[in-house]
N, C-alpha and C. Protein backbone atom coordinates (compact mmCIF):
# COMPACT_ATOMS: atom_id res chain seq x y z
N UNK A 1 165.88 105.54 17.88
CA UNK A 1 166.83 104.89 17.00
C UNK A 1 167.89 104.23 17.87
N UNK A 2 168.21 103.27 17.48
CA UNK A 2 168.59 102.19 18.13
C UNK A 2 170.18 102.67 18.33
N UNK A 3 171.03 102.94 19.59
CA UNK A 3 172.15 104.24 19.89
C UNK A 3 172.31 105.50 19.39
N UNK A 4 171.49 106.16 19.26
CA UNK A 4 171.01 107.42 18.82
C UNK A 4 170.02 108.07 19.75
N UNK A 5 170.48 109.36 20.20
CA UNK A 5 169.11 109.94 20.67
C UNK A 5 169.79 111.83 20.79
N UNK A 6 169.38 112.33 21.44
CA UNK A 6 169.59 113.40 21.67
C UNK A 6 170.80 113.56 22.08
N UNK A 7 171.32 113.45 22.96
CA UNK A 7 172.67 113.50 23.29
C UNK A 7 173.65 113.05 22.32
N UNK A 8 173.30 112.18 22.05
CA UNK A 8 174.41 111.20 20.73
C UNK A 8 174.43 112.54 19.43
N UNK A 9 173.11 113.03 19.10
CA UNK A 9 173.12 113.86 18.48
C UNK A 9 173.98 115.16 18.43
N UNK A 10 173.92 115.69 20.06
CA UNK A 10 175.05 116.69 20.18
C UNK A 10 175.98 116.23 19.66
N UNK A 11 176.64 115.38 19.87
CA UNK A 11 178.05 114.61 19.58
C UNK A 11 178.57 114.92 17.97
N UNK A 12 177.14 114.47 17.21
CA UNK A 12 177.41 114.48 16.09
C UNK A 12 177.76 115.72 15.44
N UNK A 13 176.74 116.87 16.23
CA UNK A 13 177.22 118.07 16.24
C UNK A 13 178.85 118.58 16.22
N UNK A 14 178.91 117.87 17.47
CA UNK A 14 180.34 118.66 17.91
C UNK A 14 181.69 118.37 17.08
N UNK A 15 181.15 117.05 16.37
CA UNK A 15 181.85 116.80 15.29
C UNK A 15 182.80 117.88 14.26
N UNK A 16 181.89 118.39 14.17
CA UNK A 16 181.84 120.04 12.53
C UNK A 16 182.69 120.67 13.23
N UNK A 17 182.03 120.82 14.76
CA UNK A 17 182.73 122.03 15.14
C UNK A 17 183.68 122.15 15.87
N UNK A 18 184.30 120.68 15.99
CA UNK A 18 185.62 120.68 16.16
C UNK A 18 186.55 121.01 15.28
N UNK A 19 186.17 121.07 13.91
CA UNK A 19 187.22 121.51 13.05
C UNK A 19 187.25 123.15 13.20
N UNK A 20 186.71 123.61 13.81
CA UNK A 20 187.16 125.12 14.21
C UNK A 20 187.29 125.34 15.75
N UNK A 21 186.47 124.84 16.42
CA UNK A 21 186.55 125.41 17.83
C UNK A 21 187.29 123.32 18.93
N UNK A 22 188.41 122.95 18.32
CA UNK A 22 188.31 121.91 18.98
C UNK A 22 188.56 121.74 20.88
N UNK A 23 188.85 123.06 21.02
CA UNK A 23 189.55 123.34 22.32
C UNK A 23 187.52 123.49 23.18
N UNK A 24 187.03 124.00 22.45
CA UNK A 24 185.45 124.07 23.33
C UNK A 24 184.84 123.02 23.08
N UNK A 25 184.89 121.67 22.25
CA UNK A 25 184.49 120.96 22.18
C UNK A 25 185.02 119.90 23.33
N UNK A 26 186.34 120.34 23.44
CA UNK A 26 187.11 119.41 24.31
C UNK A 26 186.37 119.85 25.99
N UNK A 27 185.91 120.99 26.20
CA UNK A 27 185.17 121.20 27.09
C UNK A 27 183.72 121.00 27.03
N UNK A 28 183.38 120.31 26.02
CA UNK A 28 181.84 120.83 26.63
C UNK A 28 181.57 118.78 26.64
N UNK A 29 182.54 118.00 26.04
CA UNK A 29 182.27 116.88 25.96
C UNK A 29 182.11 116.49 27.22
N UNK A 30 182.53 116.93 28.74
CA UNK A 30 182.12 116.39 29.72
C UNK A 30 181.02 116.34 30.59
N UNK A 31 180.40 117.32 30.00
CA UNK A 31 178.97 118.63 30.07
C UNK A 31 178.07 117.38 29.67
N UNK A 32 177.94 116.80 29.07
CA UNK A 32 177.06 115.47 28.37
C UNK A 32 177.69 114.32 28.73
N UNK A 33 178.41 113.93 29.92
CA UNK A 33 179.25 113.15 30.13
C UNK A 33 179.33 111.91 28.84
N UNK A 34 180.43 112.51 28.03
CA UNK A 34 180.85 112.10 26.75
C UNK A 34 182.83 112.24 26.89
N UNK A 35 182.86 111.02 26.30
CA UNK A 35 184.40 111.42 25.88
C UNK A 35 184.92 110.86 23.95
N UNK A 36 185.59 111.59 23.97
CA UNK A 36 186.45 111.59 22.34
C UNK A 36 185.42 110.21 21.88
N UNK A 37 185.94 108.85 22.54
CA UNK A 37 185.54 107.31 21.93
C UNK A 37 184.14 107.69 21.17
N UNK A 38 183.10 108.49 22.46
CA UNK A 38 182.05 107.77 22.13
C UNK A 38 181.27 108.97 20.97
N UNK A 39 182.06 109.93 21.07
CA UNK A 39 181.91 111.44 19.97
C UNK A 39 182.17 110.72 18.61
N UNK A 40 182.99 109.61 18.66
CA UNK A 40 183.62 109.01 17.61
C UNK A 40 182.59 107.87 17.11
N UNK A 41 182.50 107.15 18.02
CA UNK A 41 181.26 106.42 17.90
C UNK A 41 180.11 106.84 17.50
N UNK A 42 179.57 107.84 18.18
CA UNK A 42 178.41 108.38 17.50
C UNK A 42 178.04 109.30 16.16
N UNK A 43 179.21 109.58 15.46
CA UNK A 43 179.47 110.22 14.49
C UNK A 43 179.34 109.06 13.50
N UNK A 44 180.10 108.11 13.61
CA UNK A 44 180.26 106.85 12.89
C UNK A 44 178.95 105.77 12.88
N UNK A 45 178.02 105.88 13.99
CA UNK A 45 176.51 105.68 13.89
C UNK A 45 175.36 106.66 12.62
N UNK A 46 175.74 107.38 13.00
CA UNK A 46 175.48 108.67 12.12
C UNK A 46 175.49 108.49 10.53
N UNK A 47 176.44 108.36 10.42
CA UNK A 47 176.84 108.33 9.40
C UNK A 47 176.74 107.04 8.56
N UNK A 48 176.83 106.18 9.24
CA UNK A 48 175.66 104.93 8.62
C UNK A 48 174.67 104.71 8.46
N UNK A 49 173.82 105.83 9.32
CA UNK A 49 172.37 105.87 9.37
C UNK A 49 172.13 106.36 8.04
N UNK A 50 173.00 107.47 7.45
CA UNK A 50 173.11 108.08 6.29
C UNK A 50 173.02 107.61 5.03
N UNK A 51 173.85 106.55 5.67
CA UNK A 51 174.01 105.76 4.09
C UNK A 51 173.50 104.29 4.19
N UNK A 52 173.14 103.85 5.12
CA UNK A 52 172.10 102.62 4.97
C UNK A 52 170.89 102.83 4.10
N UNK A 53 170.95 101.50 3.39
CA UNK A 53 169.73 101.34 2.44
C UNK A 53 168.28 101.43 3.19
N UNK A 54 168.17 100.80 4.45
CA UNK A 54 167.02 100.47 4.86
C UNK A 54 166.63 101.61 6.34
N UNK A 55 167.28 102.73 6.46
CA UNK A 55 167.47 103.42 7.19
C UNK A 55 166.60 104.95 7.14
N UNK A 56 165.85 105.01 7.84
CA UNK A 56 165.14 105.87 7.35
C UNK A 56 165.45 107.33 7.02
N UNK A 57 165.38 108.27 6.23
CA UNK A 57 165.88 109.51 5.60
C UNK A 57 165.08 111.01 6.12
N UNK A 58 166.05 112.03 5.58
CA UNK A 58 165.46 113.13 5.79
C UNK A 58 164.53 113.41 7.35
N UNK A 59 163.79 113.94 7.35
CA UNK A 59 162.56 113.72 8.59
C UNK A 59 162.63 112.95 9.51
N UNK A 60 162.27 111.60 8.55
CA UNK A 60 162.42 110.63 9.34
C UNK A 60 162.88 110.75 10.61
N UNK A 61 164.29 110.46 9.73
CA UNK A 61 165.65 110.25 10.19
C UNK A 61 166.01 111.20 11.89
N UNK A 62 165.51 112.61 11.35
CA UNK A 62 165.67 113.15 12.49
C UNK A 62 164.46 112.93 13.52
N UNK A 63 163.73 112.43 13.11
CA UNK A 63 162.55 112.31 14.12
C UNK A 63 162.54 111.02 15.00
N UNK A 64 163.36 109.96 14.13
CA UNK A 64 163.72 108.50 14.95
C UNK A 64 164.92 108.74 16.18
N UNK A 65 165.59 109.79 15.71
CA UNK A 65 166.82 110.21 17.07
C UNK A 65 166.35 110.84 17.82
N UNK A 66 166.04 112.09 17.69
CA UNK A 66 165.55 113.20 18.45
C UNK A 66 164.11 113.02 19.11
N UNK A 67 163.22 112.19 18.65
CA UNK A 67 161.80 111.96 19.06
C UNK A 67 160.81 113.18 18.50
N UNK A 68 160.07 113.23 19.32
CA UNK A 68 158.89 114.09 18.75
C UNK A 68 159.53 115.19 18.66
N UNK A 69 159.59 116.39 18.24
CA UNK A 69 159.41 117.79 18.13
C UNK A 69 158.36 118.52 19.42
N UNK A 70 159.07 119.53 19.95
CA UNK A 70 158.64 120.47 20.93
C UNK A 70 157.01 121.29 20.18
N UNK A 71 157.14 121.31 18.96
CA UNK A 71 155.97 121.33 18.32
C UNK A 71 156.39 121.75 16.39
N UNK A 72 155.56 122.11 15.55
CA UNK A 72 155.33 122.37 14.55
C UNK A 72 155.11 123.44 14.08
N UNK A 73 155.01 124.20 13.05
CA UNK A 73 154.98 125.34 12.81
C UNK A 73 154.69 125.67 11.22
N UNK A 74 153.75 126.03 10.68
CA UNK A 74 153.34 125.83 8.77
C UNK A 74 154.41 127.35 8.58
N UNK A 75 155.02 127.48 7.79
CA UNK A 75 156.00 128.58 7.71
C UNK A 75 156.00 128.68 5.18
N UNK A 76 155.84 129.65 5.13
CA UNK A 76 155.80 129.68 3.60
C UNK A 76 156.81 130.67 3.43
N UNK A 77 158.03 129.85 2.11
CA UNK A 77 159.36 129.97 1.78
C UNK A 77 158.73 130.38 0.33
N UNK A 78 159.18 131.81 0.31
CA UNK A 78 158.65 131.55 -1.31
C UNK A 78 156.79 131.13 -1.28
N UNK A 79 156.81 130.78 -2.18
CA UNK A 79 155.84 129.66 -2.62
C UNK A 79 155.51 128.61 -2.17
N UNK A 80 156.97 127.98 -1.27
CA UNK A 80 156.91 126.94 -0.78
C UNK A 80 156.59 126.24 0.42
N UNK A 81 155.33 125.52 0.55
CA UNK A 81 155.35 125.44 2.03
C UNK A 81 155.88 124.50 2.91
N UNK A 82 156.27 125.21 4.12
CA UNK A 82 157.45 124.63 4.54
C UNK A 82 156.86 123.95 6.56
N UNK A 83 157.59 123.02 6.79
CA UNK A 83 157.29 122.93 8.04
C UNK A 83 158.61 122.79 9.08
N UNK A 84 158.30 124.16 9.95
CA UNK A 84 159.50 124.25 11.12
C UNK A 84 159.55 123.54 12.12
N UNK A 85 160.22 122.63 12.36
CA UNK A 85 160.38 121.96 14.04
C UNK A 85 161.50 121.91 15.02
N UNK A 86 161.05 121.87 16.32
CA UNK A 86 162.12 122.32 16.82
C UNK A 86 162.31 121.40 18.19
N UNK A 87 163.80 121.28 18.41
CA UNK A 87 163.71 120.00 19.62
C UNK A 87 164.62 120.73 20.50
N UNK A 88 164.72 120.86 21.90
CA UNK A 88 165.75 121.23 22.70
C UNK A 88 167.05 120.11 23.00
N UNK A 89 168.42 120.66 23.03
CA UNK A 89 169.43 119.57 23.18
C UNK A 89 170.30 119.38 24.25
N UNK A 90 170.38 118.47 24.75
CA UNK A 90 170.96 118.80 26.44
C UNK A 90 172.04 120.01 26.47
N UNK A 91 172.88 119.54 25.59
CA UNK A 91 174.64 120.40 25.51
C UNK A 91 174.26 122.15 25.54
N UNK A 92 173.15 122.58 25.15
CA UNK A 92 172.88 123.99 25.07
C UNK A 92 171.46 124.69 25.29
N UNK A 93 170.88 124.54 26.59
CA UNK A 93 169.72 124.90 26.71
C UNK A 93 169.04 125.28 26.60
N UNK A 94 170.00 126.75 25.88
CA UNK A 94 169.18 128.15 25.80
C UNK A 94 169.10 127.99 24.12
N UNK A 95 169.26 126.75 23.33
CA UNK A 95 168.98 127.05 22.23
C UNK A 95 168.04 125.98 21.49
N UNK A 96 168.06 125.58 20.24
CA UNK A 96 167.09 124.78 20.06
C UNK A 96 167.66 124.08 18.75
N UNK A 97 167.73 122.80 18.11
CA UNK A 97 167.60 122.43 17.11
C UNK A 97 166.17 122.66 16.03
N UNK A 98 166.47 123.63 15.06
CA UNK A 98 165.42 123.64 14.26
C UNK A 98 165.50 123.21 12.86
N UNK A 99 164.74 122.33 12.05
CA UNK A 99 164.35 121.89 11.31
C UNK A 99 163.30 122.36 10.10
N UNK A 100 163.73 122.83 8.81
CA UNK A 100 162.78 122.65 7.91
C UNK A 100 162.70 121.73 7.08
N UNK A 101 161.37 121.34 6.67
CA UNK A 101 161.47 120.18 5.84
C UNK A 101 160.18 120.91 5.06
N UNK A 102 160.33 120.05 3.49
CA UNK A 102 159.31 120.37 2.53
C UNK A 102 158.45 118.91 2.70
N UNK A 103 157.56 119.27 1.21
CA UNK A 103 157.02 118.21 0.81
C UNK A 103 156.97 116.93 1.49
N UNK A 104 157.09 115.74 1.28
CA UNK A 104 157.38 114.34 1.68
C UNK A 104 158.38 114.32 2.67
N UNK A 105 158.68 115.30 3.90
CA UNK A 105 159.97 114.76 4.42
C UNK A 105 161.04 115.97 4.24
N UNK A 106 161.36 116.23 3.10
CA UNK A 106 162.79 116.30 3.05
C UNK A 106 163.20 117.62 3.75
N UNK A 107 164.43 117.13 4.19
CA UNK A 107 164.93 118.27 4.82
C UNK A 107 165.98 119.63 4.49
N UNK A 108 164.95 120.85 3.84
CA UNK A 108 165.21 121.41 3.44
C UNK A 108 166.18 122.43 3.86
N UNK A 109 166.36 122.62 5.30
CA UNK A 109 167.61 123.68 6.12
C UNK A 109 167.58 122.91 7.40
N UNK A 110 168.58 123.47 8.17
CA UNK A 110 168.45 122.33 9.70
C UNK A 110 170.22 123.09 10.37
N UNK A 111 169.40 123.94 11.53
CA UNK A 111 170.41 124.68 12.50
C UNK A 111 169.81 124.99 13.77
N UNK A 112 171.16 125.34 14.94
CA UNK A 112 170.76 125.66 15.85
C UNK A 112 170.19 127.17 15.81
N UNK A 113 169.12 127.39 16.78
CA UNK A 113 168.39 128.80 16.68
C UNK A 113 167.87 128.72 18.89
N UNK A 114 167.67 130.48 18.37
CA UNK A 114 167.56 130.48 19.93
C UNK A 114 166.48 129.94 20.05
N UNK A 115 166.30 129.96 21.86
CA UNK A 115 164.73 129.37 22.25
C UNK A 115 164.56 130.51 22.76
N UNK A 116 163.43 130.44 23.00
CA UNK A 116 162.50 131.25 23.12
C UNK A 116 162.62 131.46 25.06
N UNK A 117 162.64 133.11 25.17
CA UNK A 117 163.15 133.26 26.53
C UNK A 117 164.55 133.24 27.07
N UNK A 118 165.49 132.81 25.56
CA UNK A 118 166.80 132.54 26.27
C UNK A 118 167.77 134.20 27.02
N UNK A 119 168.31 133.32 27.72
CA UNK A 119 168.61 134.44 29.13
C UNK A 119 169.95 135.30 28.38
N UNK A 120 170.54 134.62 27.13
CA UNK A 120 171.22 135.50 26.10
C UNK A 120 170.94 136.38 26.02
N UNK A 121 171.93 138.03 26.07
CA UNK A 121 172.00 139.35 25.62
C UNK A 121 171.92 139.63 24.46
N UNK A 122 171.09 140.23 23.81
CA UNK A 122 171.39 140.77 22.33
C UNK A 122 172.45 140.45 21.93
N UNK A 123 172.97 140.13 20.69
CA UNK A 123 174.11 140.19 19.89
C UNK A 123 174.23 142.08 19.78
N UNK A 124 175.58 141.94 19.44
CA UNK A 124 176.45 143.40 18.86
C UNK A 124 177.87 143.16 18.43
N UNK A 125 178.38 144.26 17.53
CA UNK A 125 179.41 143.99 16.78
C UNK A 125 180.24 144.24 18.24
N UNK A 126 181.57 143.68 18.54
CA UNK A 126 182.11 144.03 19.56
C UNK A 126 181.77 143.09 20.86
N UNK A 127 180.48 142.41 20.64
CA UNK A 127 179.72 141.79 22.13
C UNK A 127 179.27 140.71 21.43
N UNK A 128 179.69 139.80 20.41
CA UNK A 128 179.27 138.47 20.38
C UNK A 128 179.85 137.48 21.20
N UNK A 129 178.93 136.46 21.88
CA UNK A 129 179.74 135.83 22.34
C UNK A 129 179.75 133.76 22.12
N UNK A 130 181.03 133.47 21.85
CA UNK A 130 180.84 132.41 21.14
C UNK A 130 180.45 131.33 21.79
N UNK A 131 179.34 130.49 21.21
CA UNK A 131 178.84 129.55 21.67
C UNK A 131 177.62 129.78 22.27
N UNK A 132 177.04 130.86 22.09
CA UNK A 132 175.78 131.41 22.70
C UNK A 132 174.75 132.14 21.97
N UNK A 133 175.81 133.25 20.85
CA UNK A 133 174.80 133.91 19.68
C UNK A 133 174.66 132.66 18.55
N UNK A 134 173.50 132.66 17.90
CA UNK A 134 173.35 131.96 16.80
C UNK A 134 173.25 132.93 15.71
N UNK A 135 173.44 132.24 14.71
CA UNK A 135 173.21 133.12 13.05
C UNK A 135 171.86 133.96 13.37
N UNK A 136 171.08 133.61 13.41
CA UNK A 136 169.86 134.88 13.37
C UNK A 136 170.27 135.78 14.30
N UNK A 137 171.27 135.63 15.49
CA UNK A 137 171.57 136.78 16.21
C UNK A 137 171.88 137.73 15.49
N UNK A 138 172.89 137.27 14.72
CA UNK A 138 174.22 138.11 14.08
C UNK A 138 174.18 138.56 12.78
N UNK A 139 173.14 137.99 11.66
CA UNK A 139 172.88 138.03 10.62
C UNK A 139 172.02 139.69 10.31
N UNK A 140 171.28 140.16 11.52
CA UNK A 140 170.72 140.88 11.29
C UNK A 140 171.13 142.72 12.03
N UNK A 141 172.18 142.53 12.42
CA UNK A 141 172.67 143.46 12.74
C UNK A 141 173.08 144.67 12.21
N UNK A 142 173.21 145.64 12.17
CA UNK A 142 173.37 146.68 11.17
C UNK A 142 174.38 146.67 9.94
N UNK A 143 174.47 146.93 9.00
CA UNK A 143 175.52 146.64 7.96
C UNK A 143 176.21 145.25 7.65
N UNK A 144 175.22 143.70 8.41
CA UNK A 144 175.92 142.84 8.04
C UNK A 144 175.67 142.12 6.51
N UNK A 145 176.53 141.19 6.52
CA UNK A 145 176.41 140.51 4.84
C UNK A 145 176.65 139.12 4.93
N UNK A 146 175.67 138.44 4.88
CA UNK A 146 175.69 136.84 4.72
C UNK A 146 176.42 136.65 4.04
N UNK A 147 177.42 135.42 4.09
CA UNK A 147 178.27 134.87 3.28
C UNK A 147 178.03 133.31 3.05
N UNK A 148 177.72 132.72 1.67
CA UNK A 148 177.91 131.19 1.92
C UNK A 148 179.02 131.02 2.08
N UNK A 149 179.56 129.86 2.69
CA UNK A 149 180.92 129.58 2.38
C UNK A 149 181.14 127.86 1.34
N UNK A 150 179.91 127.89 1.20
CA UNK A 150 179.65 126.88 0.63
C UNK A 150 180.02 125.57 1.03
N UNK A 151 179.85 125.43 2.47
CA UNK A 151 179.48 124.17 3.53
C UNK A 151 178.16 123.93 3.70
N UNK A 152 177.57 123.28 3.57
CA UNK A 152 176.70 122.79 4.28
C UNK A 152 176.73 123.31 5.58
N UNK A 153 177.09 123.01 6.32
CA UNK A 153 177.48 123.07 8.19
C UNK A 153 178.16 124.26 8.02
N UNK A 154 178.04 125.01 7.64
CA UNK A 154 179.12 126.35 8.16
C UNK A 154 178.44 127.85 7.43
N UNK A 155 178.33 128.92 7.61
CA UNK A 155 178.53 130.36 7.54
C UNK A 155 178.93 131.02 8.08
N UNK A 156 179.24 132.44 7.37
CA UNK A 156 179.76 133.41 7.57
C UNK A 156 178.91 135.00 7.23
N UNK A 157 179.31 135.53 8.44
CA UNK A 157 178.52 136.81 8.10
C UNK A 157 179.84 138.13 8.15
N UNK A 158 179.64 138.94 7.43
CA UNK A 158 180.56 139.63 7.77
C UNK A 158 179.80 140.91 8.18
N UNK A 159 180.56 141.62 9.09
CA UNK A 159 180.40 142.83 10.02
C UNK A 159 180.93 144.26 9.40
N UNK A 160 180.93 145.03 10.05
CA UNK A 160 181.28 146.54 9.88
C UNK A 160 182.79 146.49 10.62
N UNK A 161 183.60 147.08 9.90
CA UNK A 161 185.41 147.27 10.42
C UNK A 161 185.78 146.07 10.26
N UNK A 162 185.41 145.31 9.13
CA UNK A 162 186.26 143.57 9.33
C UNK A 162 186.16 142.79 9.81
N UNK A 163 184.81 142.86 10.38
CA UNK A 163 184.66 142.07 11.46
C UNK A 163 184.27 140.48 11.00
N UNK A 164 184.70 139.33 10.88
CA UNK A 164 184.05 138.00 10.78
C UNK A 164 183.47 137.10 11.06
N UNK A 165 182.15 136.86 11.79
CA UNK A 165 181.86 135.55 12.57
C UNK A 165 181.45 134.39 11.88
N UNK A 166 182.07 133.34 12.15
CA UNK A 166 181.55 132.41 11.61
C UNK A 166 181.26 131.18 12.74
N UNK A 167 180.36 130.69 11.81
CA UNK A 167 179.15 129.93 12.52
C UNK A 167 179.47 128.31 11.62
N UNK A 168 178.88 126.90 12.90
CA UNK A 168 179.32 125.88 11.98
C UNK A 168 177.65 125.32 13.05
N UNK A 169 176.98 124.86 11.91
CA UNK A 169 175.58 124.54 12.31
C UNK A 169 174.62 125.67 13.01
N UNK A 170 175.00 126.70 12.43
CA UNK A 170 173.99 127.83 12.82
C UNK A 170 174.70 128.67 14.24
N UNK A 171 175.62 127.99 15.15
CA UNK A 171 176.19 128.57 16.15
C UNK A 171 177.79 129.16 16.47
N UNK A 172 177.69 130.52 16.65
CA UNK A 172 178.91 131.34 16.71
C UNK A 172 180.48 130.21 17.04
N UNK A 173 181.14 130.41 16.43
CA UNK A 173 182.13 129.84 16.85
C UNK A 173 183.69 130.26 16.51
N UNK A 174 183.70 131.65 16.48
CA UNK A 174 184.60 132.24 16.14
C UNK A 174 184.50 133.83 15.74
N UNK A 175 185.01 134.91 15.90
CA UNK A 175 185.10 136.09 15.46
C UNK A 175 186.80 136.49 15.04
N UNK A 176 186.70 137.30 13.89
CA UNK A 176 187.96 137.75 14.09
C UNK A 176 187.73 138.66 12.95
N UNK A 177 189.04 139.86 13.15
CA UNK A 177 189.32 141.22 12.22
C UNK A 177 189.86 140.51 10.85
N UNK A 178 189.34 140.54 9.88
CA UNK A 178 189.67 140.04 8.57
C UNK A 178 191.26 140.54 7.96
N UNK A 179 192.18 139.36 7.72
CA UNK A 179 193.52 140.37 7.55
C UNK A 179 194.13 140.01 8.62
N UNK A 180 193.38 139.50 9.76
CA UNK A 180 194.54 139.77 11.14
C UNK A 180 194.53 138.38 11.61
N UNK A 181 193.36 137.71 11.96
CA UNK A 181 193.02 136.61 12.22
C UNK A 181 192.78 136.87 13.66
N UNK A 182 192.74 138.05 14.15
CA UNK A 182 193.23 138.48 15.58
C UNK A 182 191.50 138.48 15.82
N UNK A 183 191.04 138.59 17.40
CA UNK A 183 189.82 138.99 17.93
C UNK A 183 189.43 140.27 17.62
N UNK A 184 188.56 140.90 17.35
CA UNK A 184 188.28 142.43 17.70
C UNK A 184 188.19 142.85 18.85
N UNK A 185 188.91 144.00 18.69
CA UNK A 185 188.56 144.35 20.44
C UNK A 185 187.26 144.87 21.05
């Protein structure tokens, strides 16, 4: 896609998650040698891609930026059958953009998830660490409780003793004691 590709994609990412973590975004933009302009730029590509008439959608859409998929995967939701794909993204190595889509295309969920082999430690209440655990780390931990928060781009799981992490595109980007706003220790 014509200024779009993988990298541009992070960008678009880092977008979301500047509205919570803007101080790590401000670091990792040099990591992809990117600055603010072109985060801005590529968000604003994005987002026309979105809403152009003649622009291709869903699937597509992610398949014209990102290119092929690392591979495919038949996965059944329910009843529904579903297909997983998954692309690696420069900004985070050890993790992966994954993709479900139904029927014709559409794209039915779409977050970061680990890869496979990543050199990441287990998640634990007390030992998350941000920017590295993803939601499936953390989601499944003893006594936790999914929360929508009813973003699109964002969840929340909550922990044992108050604990909060929330996640903006599937990746940790914050913990804190509920009530305090403080870290856990």
């Amino acid at each position: 896609m014509q200024g779009l590709a993988r990298r541009e994609f992070c960008l678009v990412l880092l977008r979301r998650m500047a509205d919570v973590r803007p101080d790590l975004v401000t670091e990792a933009l040099p990591r992809i040698s990117a600055d603010r302009a072109q985060a801005r730029a590529a968000h604003r590509r994005w987002q026309a891609l979105q809403h152009a008439p003649g622009a291709p959608r869903g699937l597509a859409l992610r398949t014209a930026v990102l290119g092929p998929p690392d591979g495919t995967q038949e996965r059944m939701v329910g009843d529904l059958p579903v297909q997983v794909r998954r692309w690696p993204l420069p900004l985070w190595p050890h993790l992966r953009w994954e993709l479900l889509s139904g029927p014709g295309g559409a794209v039915l969920h779409e977050q970061l998830v680990r890869a496979p082999g990543s050199p990441v430690p287990p998640a634990a209440v007390g030992r998350l660490r941000i920017w590295e655990h993803v939601l499936d780390d953390v989601v499944t931990l003893p006594g936790a409780v999914s929360v929508d928060p009813g973003v699109v781009t964002r969840w929340e799981v909550h922990l044992p003793g108050g604990v909060r992490a929330a996640f903006v595109w599937g990746l940790l980007q914050e913990v804190t004691v509920r009530g305090s706003g403080t870290p856990p220790i």
